[in-house]
N, C-alpha and C. Protein backbone atom coordinates (compact mmCIF):
# COMPACT_ATOMS: atom_id res chain seq x y z
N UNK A 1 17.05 -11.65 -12.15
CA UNK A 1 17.17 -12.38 -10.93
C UNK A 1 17.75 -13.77 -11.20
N UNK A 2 17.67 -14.37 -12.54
CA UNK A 2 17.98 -15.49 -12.97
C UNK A 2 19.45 -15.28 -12.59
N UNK A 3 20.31 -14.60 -13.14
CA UNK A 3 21.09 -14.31 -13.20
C UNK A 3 22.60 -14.28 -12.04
N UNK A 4 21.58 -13.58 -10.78
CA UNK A 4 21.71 -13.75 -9.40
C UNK A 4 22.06 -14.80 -8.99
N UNK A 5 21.46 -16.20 -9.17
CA UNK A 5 21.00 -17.21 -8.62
C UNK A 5 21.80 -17.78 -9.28
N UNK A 6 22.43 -17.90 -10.83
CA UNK A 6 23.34 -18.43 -11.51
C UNK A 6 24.57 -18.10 -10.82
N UNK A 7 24.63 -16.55 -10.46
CA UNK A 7 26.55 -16.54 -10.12
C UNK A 7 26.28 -17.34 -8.99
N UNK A 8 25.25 -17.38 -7.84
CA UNK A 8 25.69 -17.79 -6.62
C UNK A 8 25.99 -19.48 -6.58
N UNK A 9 25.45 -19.86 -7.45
CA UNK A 9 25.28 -21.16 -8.01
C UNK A 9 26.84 -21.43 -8.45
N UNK A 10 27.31 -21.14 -9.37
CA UNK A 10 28.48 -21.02 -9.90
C UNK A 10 29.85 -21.14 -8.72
N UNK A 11 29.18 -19.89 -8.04
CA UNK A 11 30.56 -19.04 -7.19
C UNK A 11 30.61 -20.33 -6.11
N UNK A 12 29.10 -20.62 -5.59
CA UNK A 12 29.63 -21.67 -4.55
C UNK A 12 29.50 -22.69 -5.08
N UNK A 13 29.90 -22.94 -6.22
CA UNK A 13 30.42 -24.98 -7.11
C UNK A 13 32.00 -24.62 -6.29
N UNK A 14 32.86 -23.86 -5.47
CA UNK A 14 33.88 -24.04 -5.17
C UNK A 14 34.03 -24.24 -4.10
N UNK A 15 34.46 -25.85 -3.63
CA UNK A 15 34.64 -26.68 -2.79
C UNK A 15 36.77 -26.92 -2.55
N UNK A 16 37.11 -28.00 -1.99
CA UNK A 16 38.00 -28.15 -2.25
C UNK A 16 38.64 -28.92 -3.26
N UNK A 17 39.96 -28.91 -3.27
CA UNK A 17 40.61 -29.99 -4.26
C UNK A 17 42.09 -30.41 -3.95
N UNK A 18 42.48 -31.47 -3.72
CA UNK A 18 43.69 -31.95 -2.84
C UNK A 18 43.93 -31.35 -1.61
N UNK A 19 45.45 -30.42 -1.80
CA UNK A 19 45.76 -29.73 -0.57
C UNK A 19 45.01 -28.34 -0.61
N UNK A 20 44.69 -27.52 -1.86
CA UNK A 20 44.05 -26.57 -2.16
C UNK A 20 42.84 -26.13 -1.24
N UNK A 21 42.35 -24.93 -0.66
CA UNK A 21 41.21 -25.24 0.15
C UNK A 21 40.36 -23.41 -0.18
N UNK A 22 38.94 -23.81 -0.66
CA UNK A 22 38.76 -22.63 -1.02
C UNK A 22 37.70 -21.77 0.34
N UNK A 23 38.41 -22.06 1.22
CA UNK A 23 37.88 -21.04 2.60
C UNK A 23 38.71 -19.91 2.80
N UNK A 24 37.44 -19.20 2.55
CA UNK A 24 38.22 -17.80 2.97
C UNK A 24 36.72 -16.96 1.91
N UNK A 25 37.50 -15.33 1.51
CA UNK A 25 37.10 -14.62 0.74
C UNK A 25 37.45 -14.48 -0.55
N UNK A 26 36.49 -14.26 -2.00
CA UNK A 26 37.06 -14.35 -3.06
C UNK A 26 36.34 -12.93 -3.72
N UNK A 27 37.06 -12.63 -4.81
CA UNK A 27 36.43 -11.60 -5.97
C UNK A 27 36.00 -12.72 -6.53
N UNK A 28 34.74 -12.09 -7.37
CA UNK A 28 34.57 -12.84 -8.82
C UNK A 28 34.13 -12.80 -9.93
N UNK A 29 34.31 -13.08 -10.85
CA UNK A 29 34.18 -12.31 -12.08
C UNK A 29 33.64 -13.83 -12.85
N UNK A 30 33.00 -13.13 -14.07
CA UNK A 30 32.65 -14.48 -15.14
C UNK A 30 31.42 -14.09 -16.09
N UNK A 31 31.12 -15.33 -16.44
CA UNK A 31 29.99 -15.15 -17.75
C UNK A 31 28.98 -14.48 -17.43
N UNK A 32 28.50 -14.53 -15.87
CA UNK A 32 26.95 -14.67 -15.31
C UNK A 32 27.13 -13.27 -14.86
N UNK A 33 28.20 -12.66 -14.54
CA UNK A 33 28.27 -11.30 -13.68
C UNK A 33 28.44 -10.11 -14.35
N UNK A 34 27.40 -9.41 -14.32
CA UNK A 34 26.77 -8.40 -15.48
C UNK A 34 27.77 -7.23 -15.49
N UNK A 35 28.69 -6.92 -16.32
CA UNK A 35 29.95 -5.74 -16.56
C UNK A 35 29.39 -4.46 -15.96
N UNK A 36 30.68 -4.29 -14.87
CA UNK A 36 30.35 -2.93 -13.93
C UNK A 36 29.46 -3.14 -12.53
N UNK A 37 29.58 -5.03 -12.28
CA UNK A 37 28.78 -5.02 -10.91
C UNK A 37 30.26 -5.72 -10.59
N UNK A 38 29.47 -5.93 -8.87
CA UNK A 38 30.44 -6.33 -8.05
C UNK A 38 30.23 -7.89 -7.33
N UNK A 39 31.14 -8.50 -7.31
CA UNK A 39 30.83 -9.67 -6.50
C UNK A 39 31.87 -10.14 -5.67
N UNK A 40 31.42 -11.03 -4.54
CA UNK A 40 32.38 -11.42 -3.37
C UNK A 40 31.43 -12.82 -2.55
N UNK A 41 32.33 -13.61 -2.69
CA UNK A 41 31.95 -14.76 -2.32
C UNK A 41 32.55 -15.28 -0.81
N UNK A 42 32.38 -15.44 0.20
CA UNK A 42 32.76 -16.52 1.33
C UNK A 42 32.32 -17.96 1.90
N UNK A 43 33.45 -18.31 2.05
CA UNK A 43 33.61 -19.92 1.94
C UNK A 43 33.88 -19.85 3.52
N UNK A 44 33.28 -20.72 4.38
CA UNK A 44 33.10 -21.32 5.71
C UNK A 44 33.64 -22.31 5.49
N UNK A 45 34.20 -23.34 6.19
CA UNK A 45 34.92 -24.81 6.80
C UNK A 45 33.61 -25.70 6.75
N UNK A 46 32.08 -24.98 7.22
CA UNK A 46 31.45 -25.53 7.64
C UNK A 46 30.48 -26.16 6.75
N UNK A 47 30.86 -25.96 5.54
CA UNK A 47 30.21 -26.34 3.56
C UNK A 47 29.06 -24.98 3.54
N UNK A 48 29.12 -24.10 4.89
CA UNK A 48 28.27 -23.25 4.08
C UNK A 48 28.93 -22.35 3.26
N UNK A 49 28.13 -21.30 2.21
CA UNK A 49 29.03 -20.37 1.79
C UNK A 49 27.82 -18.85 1.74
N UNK A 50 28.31 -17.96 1.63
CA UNK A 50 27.75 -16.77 1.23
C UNK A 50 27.93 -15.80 0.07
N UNK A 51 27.26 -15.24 -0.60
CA UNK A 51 27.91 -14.16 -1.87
C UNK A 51 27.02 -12.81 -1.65
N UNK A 52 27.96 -12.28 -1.43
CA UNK A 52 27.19 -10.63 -2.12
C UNK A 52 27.61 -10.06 -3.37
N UNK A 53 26.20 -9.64 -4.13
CA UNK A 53 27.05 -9.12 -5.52
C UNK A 53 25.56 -7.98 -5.33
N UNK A 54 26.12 -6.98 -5.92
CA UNK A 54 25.91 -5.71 -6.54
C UNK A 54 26.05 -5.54 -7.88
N UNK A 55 25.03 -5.42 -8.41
CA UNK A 55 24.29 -4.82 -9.76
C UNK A 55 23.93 -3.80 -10.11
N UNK A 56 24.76 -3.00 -10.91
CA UNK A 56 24.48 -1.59 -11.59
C UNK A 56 24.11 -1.51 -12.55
N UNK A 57 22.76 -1.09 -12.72
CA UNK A 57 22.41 -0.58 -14.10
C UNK A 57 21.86 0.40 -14.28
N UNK A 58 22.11 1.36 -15.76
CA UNK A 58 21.49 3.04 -15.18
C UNK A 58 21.75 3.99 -14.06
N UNK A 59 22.57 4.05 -13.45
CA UNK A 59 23.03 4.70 -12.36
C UNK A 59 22.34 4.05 -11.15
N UNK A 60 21.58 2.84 -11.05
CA UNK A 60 20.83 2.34 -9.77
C UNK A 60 21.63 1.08 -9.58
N UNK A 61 21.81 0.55 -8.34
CA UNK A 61 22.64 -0.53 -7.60
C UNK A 61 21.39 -1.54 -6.85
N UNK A 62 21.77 -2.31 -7.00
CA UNK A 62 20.74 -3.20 -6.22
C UNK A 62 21.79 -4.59 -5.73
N UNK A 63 21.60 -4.89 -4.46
CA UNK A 63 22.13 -5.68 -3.63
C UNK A 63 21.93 -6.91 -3.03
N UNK A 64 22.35 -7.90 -3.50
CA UNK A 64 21.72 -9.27 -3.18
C UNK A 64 23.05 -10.09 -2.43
N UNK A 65 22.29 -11.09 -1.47
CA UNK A 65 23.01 -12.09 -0.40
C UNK A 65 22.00 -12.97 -0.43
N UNK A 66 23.34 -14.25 -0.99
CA UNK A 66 22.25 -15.24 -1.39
C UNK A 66 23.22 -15.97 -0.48
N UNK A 67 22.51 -17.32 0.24
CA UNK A 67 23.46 -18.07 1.25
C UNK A 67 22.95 -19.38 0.75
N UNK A 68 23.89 -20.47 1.07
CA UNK A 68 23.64 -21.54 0.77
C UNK A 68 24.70 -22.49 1.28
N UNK A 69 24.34 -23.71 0.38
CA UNK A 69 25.61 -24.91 1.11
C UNK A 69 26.28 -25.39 0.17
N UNK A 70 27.77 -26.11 0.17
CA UNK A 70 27.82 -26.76 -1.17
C UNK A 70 28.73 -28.30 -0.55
N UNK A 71 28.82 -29.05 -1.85
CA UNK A 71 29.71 -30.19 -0.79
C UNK A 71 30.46 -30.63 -2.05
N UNK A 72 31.84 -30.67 -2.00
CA UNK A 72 32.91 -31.22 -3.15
C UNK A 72 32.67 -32.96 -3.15
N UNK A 73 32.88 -33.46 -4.24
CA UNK A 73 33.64 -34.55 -4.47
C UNK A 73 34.11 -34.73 -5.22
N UNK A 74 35.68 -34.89 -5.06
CA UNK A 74 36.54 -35.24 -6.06
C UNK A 74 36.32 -33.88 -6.80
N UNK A 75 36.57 -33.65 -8.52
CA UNK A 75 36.35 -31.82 -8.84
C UNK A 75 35.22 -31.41 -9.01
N UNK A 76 34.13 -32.18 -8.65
CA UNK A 76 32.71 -31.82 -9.12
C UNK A 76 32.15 -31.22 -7.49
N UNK A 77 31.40 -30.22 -7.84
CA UNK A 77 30.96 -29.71 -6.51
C UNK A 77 29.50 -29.55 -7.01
N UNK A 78 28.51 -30.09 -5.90
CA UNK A 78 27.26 -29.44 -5.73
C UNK A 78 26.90 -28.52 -4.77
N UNK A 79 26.03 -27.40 -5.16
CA UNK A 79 25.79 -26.12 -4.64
C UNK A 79 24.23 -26.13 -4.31
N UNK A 80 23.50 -26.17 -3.27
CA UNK A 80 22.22 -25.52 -2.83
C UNK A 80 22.10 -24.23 -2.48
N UNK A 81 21.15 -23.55 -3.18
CA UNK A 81 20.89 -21.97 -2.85
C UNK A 81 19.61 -22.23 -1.65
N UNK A 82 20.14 -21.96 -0.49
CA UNK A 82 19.26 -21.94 0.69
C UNK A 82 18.13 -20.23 1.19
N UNK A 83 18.72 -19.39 0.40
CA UNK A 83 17.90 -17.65 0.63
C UNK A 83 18.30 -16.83 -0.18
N UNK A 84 17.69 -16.00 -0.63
CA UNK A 84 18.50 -14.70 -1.28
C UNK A 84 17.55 -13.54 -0.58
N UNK A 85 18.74 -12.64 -0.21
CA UNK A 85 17.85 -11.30 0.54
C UNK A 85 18.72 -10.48 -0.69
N UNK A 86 16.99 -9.62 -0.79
CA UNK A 86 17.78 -8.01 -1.76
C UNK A 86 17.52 -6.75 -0.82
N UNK A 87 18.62 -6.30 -1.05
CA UNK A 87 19.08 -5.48 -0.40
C UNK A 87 19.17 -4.05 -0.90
N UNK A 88 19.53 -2.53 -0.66
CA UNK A 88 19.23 -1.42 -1.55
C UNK A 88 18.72 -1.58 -2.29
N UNK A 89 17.71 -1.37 -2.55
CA UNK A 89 16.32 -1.74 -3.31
C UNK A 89 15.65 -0.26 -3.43
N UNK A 90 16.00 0.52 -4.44
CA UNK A 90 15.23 1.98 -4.62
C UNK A 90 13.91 1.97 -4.49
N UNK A 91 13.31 2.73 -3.78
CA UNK A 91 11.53 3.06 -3.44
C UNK A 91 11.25 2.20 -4.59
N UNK A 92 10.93 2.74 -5.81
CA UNK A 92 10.82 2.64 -6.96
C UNK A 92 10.35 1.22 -7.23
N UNK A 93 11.16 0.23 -7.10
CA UNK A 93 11.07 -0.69 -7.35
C UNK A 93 10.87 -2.28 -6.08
N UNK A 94 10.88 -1.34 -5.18
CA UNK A 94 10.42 -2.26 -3.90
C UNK A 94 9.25 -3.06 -4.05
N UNK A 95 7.98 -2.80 -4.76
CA UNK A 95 7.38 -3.51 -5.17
C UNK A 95 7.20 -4.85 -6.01
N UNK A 96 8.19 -4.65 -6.22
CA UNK A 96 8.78 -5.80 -7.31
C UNK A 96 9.84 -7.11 -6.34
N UNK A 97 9.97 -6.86 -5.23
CA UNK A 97 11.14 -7.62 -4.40
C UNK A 97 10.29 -8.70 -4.05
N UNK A 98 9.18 -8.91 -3.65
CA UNK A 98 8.29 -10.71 -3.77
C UNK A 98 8.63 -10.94 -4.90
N UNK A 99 8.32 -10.46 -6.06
CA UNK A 99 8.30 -11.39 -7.04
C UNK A 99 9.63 -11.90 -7.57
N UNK A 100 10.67 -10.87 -7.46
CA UNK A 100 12.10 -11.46 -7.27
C UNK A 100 12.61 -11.91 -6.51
N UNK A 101 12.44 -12.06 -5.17
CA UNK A 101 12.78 -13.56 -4.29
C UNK A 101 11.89 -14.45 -4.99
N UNK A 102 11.07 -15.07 -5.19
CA UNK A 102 10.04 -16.11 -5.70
C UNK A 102 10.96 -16.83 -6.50
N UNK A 103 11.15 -15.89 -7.76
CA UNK A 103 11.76 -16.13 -8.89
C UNK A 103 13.34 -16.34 -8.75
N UNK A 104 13.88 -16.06 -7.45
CA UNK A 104 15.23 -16.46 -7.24
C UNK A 104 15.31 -17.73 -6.86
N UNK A 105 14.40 -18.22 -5.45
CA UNK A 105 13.97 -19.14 -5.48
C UNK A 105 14.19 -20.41 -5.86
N UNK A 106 13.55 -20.57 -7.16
CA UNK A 106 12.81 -21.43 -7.90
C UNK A 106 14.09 -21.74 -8.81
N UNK A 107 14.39 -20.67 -9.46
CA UNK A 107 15.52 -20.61 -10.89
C UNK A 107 16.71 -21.28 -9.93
N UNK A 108 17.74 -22.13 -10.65
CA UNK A 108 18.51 -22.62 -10.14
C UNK A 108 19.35 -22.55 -8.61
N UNK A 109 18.33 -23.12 -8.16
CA UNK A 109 18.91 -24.17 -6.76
C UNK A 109 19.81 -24.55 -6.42
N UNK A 110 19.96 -25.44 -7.41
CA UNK A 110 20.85 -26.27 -7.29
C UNK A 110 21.80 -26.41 -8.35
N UNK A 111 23.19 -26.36 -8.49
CA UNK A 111 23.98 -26.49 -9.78
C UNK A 111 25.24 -27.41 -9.51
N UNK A 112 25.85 -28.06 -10.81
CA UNK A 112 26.94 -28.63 -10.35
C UNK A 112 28.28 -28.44 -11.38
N UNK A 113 29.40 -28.38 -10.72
CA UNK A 113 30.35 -27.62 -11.83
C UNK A 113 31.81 -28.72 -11.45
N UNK A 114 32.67 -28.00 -12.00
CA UNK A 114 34.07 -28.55 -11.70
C UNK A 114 35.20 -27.52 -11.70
N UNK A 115 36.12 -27.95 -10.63
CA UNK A 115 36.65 -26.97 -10.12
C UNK A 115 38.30 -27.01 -10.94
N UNK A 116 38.86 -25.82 -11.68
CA UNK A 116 40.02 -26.19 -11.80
C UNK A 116 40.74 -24.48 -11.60
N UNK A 117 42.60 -25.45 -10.48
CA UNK A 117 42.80 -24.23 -9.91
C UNK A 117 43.45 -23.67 -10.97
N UNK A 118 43.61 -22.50 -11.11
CA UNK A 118 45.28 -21.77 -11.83
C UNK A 118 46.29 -21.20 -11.32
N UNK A 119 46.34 -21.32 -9.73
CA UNK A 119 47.31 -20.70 -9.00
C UNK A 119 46.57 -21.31 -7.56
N UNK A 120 47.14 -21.02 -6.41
CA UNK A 120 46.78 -21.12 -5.33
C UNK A 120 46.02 -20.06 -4.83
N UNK A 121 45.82 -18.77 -5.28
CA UNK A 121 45.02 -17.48 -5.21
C UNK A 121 44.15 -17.28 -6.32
N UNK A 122 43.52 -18.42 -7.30
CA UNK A 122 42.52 -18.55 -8.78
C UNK A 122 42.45 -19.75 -8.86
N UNK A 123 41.34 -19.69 -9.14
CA UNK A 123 40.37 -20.71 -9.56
C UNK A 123 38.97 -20.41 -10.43
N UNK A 124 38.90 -21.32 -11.33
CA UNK A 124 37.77 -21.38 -11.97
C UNK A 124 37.08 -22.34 -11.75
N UNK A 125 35.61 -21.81 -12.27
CA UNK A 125 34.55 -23.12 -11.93
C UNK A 125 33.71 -23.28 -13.91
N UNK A 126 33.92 -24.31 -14.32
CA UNK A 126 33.04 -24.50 -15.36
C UNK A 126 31.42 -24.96 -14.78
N UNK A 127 30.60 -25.05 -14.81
CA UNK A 127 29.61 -25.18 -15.09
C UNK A 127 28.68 -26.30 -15.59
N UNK A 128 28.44 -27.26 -15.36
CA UNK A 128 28.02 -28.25 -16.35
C UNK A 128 26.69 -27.75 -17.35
N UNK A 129 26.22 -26.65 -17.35
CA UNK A 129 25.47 -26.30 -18.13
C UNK A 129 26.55 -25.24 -19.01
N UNK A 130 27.39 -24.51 -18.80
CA UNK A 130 28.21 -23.61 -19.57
C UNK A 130 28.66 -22.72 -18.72
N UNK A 131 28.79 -22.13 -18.07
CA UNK A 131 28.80 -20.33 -17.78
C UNK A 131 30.02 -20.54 -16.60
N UNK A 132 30.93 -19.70 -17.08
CA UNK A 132 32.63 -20.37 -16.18
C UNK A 132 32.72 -19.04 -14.81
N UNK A 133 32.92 -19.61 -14.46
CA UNK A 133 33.46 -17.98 -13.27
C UNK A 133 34.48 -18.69 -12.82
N UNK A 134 35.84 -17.15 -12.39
CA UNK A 134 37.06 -16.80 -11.87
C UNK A 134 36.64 -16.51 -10.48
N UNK A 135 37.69 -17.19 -9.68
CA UNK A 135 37.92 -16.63 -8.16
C UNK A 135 39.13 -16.52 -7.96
N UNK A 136 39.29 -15.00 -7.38
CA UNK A 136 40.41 -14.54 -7.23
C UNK A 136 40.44 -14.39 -5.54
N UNK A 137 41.50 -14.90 -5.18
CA UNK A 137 41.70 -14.46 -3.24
C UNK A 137 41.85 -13.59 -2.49
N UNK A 138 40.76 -12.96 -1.77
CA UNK A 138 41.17 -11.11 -1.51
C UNK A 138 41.93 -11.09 -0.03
């Protein structure tokens, strides 16, 4: 769940930068996003943003939407994680979904990164703790 809370953290450190403007929809890929899941980030006008990513492991998927706000200045962006809902959640393990919102929660909130573009359709975000993620423009 740490993990979760890191990409969304990450994905929404992307604010703007000059004429560049990162509203809209993105893929995204990076350190934090576990090989063979899925992620997709949206950017509002309004500094909110949203991500859904999907996590496969073992043939089971599990589905998280985490929403929050973020606000640029200059290339540094700060990100608040305001909810995370999980979503397809096998019988199985439904029991376990308090204690992973709790723990989403709590684990990074708040993060702050810097934004640099590589095209007008990519962008990366470093991390000020480490962990880089790609946004690509769908």
């Amino acid at each position: 769940m740490r993990s979760l809370v890191g990409i969304f953290a990450l994905v929404a450190l992307a604010g703007c930068q000059s004429a560049r403007s990162v509203e809209g929809t993105w893929s995204t890929s990076g350190t934090l996003i576990p090989e063979g899941s899925r992620a997709e980030t949206t950017f509002g006008g309004d500094g909110k943003a949203q991500s859904k990513i999907i996590v496969s492991s073992n043939g089971v998927e599990i589905a998280a939407v985490v929403d929050g706000t973020y606000k640029v200045n200059g290339d540094k962006i700060t990100v608040t994680v305001d909810d995370v809902q999980l979503t397809d959640i096998p019988p199985a393990l439904k029991l376990f979904e308090g204690q992973a919102k709790e723990i989403a929660r709590r684990v990074g909130q708040q993060g702050v990164g810097t934004l640099k573009w590589d095209s007008d359709t990519q962008f990366t975000i470093v991390s000020e703790n480490g962990p880089t993620t790609t946004f690509k423009k769908k």
